[in-house]
C-alpha atoms as a PDB file:
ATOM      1  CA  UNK A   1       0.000   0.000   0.000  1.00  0.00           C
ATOM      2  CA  UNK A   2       1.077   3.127  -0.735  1.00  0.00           C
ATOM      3  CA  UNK A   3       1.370   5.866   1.836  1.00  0.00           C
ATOM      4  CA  UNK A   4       2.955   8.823   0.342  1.00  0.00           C
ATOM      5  CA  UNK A   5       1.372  11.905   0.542  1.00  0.00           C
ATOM      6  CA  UNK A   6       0.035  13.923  -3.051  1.00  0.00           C
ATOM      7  CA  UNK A   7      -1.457  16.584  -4.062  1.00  0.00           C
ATOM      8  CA  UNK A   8      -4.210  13.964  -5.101  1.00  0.00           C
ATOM      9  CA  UNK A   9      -4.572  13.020  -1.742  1.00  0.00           C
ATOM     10  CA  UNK A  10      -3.424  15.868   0.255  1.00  0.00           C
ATOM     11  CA  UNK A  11      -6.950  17.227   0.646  1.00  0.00           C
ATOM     12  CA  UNK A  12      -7.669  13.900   2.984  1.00  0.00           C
ATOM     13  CA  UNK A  13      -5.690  15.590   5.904  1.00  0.00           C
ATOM     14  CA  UNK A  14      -6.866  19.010   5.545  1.00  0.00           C
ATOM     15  CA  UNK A  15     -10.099  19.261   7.210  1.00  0.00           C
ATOM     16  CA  UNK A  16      -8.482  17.701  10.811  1.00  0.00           C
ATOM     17  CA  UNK A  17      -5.692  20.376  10.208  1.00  0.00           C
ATOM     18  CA  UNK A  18      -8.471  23.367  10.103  1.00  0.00           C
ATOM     19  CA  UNK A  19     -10.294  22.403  12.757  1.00  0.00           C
ATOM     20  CA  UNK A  20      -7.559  21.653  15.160  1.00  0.00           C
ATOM     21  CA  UNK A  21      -6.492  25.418  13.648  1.00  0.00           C
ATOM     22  CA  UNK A  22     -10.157  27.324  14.607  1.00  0.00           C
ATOM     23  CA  UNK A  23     -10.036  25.955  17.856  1.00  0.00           C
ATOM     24  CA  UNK A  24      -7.139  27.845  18.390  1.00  0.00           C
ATOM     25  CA  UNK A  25      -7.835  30.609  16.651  1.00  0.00           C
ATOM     26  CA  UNK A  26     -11.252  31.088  18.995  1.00  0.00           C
ATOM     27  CA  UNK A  27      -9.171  30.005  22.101  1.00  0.00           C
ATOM     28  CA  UNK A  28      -6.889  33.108  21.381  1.00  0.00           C
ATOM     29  CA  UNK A  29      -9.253  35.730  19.597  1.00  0.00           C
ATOM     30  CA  UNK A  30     -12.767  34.763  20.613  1.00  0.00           C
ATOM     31  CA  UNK A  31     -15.845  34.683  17.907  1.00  0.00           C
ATOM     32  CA  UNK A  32     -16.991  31.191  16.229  1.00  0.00           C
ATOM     33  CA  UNK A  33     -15.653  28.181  15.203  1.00  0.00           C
ATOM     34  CA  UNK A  34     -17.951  28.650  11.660  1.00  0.00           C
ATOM     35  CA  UNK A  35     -16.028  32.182  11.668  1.00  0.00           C
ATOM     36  CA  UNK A  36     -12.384  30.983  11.687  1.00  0.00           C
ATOM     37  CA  UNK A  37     -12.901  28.118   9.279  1.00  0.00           C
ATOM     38  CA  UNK A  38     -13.841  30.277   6.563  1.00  0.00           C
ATOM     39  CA  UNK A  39     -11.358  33.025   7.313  1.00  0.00           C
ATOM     40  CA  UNK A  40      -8.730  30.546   7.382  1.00  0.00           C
ATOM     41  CA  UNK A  41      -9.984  28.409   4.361  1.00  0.00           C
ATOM     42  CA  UNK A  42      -9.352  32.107   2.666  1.00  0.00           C
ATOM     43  CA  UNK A  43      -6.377  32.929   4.164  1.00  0.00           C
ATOM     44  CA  UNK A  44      -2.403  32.612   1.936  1.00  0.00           C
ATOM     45  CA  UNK A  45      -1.849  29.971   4.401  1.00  0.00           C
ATOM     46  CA  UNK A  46      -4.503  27.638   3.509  1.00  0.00           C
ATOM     47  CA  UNK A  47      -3.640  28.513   0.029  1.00  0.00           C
ATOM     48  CA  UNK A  48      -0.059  27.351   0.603  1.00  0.00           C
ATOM     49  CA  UNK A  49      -1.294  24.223   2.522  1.00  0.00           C
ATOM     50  CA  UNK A  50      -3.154  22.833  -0.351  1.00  0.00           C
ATOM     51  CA  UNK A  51       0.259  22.231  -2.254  1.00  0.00           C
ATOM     52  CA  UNK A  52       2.088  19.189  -1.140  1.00  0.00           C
ATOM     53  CA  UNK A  53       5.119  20.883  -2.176  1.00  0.00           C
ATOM     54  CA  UNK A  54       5.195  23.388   0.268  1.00  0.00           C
ATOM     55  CA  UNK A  55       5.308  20.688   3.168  1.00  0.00           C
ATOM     56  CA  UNK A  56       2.949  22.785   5.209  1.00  0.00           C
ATOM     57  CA  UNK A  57       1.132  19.081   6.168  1.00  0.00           C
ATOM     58  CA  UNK A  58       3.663  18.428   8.831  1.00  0.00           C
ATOM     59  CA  UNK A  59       2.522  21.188  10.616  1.00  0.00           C
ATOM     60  CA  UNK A  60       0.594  21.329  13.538  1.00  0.00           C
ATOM     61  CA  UNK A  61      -2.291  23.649  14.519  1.00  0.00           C
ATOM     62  CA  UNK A  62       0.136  25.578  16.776  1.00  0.00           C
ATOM     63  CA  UNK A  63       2.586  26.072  13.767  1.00  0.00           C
ATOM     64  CA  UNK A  64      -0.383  26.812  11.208  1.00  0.00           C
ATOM     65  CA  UNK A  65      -1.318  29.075  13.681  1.00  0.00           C
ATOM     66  CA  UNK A  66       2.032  31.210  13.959  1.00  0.00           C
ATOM     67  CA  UNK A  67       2.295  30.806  10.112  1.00  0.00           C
ATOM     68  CA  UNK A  68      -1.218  32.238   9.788  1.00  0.00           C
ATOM     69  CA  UNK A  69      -0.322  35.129  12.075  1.00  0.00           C
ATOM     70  CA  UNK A  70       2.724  35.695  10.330  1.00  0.00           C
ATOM     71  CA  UNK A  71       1.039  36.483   6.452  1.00  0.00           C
ATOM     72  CA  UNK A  72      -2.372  37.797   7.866  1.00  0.00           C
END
């Protein structure tokens, strides 16, 4: 079986990474959960994420959350 991550099969981790991320997000800035998935889903970082080349996939919501900060 083959294991390696794609971008044909990157989208499979995704949604666990965004929700781990709006949890923080609403921990740290308050409003909704519904409110920081879409601003993240429209957010450069999310944009990056998508692309298995960028290796954003081995982060974790603490890092996607610093990255986020950092090109919001």
């Amino acid at each position: 079986m083959n294991r390696e991550v794609t971008d044909k099969n990157l989208y499979l981790l995704l949604p666990g990474k965004v929700s781990l991320f709006a949890k923080i997000y609403v921990e740290k800035n308050g409003g909704t959960i519904v409110d920081a998935v879409r601003m993240f889903y429209r957010s450069n970082t999310y944009k990056a994420l998508e692309k298995e080349d960028t290796k954003l996939w081995h982060y974790g919501p603490v890092s996607l959350y610093q990255e986020f900060l950092e090109k919001h």
